[in-house]
Protein backbone atom coordinates (compact mmCIF):
# COMPACT_ATOMS: atom_id res chain seq x y z
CA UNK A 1 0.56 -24.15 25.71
CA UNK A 2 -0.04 -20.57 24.71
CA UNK A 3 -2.35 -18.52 26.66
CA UNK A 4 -3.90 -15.40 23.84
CA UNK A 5 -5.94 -12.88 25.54
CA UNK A 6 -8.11 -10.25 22.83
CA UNK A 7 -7.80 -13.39 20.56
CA UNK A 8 -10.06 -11.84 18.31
CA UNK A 9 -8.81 -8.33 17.52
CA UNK A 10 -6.55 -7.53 14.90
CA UNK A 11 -3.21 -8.83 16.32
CA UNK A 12 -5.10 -11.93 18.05
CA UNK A 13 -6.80 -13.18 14.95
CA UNK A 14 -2.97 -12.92 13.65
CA UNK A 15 -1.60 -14.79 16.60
CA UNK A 16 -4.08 -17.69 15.68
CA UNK A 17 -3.53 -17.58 12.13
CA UNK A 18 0.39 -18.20 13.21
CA UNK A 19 -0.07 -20.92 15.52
CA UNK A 20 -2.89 -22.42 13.36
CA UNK A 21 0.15 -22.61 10.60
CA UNK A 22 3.10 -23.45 12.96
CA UNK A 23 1.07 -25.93 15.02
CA UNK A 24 1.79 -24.50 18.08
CA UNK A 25 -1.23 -25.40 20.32
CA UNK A 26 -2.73 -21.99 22.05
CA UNK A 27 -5.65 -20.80 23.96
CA UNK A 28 -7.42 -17.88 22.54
CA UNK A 29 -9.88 -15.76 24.91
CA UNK A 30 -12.01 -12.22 24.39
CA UNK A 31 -13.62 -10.30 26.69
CA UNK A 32 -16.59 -12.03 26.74
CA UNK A 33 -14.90 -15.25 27.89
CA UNK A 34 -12.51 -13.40 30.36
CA UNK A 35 -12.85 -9.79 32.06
CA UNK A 36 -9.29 -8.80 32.15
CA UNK A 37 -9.91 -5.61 34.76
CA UNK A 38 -11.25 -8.76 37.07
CA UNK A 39 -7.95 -9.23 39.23
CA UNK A 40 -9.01 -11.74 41.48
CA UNK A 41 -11.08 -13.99 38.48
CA UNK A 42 -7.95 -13.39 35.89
CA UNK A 43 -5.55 -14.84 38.80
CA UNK A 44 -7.85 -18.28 39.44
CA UNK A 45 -7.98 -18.33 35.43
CA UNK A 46 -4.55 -18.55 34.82
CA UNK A 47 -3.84 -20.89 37.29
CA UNK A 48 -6.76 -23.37 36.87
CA UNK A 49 -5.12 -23.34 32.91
CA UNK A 50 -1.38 -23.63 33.75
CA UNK A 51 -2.71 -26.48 35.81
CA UNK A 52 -4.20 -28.46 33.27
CA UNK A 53 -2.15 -27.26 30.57
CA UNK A 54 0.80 -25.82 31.53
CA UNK A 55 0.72 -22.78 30.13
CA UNK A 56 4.60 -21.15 29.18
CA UNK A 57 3.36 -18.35 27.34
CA UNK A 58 0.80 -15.41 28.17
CA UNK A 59 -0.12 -13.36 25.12
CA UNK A 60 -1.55 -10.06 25.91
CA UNK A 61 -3.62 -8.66 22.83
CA UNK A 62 -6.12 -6.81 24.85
CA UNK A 63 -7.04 -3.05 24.94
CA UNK A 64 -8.54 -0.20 24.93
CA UNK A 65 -8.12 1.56 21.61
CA UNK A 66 -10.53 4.37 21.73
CA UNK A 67 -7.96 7.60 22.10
CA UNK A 68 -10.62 10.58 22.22
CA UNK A 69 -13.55 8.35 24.31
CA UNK A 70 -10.43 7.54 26.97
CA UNK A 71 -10.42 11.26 27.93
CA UNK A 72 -13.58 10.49 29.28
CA UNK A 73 -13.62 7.00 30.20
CA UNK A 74 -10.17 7.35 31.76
CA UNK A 75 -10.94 4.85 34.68
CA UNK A 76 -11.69 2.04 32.30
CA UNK A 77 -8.75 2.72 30.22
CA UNK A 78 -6.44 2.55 32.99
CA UNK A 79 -7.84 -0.57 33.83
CA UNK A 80 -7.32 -2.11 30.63
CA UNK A 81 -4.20 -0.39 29.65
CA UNK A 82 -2.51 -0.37 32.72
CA UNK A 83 -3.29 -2.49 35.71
CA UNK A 84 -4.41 -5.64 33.51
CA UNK A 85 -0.77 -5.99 31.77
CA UNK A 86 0.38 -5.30 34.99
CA UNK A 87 -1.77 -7.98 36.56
CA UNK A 88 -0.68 -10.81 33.54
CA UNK A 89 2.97 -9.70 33.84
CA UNK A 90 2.48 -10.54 37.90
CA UNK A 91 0.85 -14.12 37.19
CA UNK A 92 3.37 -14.80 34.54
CA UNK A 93 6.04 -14.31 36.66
CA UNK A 94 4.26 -16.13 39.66
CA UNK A 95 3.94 -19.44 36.58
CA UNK A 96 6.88 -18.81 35.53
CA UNK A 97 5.73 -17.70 31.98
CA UNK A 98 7.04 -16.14 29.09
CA UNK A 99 4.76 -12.80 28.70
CA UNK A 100 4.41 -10.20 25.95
CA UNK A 101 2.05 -7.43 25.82
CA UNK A 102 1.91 -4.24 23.27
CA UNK A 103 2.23 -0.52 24.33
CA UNK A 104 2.07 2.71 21.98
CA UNK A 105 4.58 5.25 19.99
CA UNK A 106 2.11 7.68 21.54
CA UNK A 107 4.11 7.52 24.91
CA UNK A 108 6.13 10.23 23.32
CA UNK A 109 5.58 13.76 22.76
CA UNK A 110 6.76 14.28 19.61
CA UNK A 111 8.91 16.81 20.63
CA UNK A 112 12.33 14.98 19.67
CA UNK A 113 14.66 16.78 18.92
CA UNK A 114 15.31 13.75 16.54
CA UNK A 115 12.47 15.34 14.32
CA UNK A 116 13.89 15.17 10.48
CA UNK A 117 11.27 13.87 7.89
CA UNK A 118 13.03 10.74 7.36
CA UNK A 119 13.58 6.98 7.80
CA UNK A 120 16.93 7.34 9.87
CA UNK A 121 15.08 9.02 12.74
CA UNK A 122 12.96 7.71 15.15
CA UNK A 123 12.52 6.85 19.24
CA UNK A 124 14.40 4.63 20.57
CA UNK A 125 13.36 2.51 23.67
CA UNK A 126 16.09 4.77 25.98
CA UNK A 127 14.30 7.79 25.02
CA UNK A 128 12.19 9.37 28.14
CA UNK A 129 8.16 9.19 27.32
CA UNK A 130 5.80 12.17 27.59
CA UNK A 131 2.23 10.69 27.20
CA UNK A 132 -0.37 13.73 25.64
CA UNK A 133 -3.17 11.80 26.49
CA UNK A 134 -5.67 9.58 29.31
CA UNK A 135 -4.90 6.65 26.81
CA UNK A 136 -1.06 7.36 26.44
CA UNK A 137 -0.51 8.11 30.29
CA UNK A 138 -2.35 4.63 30.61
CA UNK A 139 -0.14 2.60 28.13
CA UNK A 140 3.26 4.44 29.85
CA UNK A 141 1.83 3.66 33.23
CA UNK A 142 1.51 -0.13 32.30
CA UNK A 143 5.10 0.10 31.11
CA UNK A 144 6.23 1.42 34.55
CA UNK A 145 4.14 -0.79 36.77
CA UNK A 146 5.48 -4.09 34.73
CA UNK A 147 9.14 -2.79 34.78
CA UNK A 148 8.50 -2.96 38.27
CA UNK A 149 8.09 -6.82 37.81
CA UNK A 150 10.83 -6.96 35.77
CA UNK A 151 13.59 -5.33 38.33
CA UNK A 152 12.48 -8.32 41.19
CA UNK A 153 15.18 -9.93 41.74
CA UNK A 154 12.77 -13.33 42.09
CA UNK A 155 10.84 -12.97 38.66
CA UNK A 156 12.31 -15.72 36.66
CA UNK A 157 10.26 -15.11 33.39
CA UNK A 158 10.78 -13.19 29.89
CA UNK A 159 9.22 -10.22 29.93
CA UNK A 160 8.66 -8.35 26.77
CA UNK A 161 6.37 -4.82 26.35
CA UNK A 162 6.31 -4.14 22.70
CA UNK A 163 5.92 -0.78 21.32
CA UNK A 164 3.76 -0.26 18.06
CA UNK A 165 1.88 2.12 16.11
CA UNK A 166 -0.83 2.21 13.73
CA UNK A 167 -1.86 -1.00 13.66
CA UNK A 168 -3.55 -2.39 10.45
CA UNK A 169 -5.36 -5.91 9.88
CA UNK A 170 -8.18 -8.04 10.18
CA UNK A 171 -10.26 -8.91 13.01
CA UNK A 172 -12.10 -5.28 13.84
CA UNK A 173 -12.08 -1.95 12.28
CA UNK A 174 -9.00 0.05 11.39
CA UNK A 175 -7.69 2.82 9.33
CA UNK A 176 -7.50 1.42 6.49
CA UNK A 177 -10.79 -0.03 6.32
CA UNK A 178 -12.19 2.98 7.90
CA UNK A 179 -10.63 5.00 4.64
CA UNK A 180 -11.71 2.68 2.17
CA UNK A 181 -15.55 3.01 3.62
CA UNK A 182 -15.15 7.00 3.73
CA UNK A 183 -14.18 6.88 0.20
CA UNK A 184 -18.11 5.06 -0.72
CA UNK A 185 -19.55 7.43 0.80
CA UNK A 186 -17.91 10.74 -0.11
CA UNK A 187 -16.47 12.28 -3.37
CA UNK A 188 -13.64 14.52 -0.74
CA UNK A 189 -12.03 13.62 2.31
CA UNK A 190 -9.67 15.11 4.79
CA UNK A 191 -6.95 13.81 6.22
CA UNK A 192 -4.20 15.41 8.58
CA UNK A 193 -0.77 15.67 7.29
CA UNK A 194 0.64 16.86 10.72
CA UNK A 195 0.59 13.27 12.04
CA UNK A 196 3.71 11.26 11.20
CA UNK A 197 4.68 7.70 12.08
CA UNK A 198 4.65 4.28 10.71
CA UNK A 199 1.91 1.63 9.61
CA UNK A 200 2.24 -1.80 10.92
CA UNK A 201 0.34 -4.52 9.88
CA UNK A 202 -0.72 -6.83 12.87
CA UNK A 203 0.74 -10.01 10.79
CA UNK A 204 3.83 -8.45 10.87
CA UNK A 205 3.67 -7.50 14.22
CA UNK A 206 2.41 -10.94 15.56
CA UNK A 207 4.99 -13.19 13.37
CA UNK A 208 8.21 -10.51 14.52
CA UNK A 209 6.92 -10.85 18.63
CA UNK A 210 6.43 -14.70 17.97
CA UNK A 211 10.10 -14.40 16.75
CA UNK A 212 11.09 -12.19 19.79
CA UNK A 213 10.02 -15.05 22.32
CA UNK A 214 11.66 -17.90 20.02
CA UNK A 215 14.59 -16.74 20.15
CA UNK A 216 14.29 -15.92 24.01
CA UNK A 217 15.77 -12.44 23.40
CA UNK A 218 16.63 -10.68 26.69
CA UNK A 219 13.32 -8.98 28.62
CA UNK A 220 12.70 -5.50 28.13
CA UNK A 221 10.98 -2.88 26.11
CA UNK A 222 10.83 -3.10 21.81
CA UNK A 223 10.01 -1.42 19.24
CA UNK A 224 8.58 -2.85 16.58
CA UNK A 225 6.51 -1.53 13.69
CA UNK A 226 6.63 -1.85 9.44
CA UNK A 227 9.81 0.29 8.10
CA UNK A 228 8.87 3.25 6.70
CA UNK A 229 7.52 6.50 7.65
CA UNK A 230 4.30 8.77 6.31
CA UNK A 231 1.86 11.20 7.70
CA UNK A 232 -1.82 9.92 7.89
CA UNK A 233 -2.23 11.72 4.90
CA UNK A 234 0.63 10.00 3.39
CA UNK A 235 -1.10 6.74 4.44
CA UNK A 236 -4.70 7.67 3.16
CA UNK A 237 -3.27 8.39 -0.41
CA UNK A 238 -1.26 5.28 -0.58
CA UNK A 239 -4.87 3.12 0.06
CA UNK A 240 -6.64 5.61 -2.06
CA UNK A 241 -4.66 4.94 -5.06
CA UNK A 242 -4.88 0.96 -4.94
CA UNK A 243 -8.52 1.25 -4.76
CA UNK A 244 -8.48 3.73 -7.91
CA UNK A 245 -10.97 6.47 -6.31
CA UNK A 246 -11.28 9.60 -8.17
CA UNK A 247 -12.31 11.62 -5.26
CA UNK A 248 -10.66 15.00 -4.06
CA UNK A 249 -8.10 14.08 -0.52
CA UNK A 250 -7.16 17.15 1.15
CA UNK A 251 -4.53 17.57 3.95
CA UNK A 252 -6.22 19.19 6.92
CA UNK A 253 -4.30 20.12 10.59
CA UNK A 254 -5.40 18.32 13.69
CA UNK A 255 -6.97 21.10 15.18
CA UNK A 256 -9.62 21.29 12.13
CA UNK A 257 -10.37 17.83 12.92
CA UNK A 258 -11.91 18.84 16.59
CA UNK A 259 -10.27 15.56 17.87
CA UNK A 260 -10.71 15.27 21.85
CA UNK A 261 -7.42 13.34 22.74
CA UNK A 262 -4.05 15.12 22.06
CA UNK A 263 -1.60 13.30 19.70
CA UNK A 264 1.89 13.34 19.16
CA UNK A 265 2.93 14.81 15.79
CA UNK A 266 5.98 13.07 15.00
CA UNK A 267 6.20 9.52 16.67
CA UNK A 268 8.19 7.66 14.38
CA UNK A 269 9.71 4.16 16.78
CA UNK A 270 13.24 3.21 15.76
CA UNK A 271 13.69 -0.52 15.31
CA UNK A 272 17.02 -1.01 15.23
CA UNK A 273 16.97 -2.77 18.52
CA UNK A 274 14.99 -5.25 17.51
CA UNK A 275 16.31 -5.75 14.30
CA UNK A 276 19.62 -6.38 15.49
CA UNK A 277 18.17 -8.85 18.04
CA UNK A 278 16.46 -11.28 15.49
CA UNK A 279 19.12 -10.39 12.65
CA UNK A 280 16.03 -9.45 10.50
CA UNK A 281 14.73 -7.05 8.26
CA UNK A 282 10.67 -5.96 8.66
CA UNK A 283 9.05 -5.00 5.22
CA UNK A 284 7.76 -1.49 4.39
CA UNK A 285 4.91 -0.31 5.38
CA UNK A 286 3.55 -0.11 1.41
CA UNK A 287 4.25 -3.65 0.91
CA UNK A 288 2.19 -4.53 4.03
CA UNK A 289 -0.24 -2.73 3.06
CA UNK A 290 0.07 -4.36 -0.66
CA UNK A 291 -0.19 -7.61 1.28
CA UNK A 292 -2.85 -6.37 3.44
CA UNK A 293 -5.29 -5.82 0.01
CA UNK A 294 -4.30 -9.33 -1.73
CA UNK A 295 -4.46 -11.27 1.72
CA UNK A 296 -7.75 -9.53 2.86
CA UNK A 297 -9.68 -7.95 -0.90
């Protein structure tokens, strides 16, 4: 049985699409079912459902999102974005549980020296994070806390943190949705060009994890995202175009935007890693979004 917590954000309602066609049998939960930042409630959870149903996969989906309202709700962010993963990474183990939970390409800097405007470049997963912000230091510090987990020498369980960015899909509100409702209300938008990384829709994301545990690929840290790379300018004008607006999009800096949070400017993830694993290919981030519009329009 397969255990989904935020079943119904983006990459949840994708996990439960999956399963739904696969017919593997799963558990979906949301925060108003079960408080993740609840330790002591999350442990008796877990174990009152591997007992009846023996669970032998944990499915984090849960977070907190919000980038600019973290830098002033950091408490709450670390407590969703840090000691909860942590928490389900220690009860997986403790089950003896395959676990997966998601992290962010804005653990990095940007300051790579990797940073070319193309495809070939990219961080890998050996490549030393800098968080910027309350919500990256957060993510990284969930990284560290589960690696911790993952060097006991009496944790028998595949662990896997999965690095993504710009996550696309249905299920809540996201940038390409929020783009497509600017563009009703306004005849000019700006968008900054000084922002570049990749796209990912969560279907991708959820069916290339699913594919991760599967196979039983080694524990560890991925990266995983749609190919590709663009600015969120870049992105805006590609979703622009397919809806045929005639409006005026102009590129704009982050520092015009008066955004709170700091963000990384280049943050491209490299995916070779991953790729190699599963002996795959992952589509471009254009043809997810193509898919995105005939799946969801």
């Amino acid at each position: 049985m397969k255990l989904i917590f935020g079943a119904n954000g983006k990459l949840g309602t994708d996990f439960k699409e999956l399963f739904d066609s696969t017919g593997e049998k799963y558990i979906a939960t949301d925060k108003n079912e079960v408080d993740i930042t609840n330790g002591d409630f999350l442990r008796a959870y877990i174990k009152t459902m591997h007992q009846n149903y023996k669970i032998d996969t944990i499915i984090n989906c849960a977070a907190y999102n919000d980038v600019d309202k973290a830098e002033t709700e950091k408490e709450l962010c670390y407590k969703v974005n840090a000691e909860a993963p942590a928490n389900l990474a220690m009860i997986a183990s403790e089950i003896g549980a395959t676990y997966i939970t998601y992290s962010t390409d804005f653990v990095f800097n940007g300051m790579t020296t990797n940073y070319l405007y193309n495809e070939s470049t990219g961080y890998t997963e050996e490549d030393e994070p800098h968080p910027l912000s309350a919500y990256a230091r957060a993510k990284y510090e969930g990284e560290l806390l589960i690696s911790q987990i993952l060097e006991n020498p009496e944790n028998t369980s595949r662990i896997y943190i999965v690095r993504t960015s710009w996550v696309f899909g249905k299920g809540s509100m996201n940038f390409v949705e929020r783009i497509i409702e600017l563009s009703k209300e306004k005849d000019e938008l700006k968008v900054v060009d000084d922002q570049v990384s990749s796209p990912t829709y969560s279907k991708d994301l959820a069916y290339f994890s699913w594919e991760l545990i599967k196979k039983g690929c080694e524990s560890g840290i991925y990266h995983l995202t749609n190919d590709g790379i663009a600015s969120k300018y870049e992105e805006a004008q590609y979703i622009l175009e397919k809806i045929s607006w005639k409006g005026n999009l102009i590129r704009a800096k982050r520092e015009e935007l008066g955004l709170l949070a700091e963000r990384p400017k280049f943050s491209k993830l490299s995916c070779k890693k991953i790729k190699e694993k599963l002996g795959v290919s992952i589509p471009n981030w254009k043809n997810a979004i193509d898919r995105y519009f005939k799946e969801n329009k």
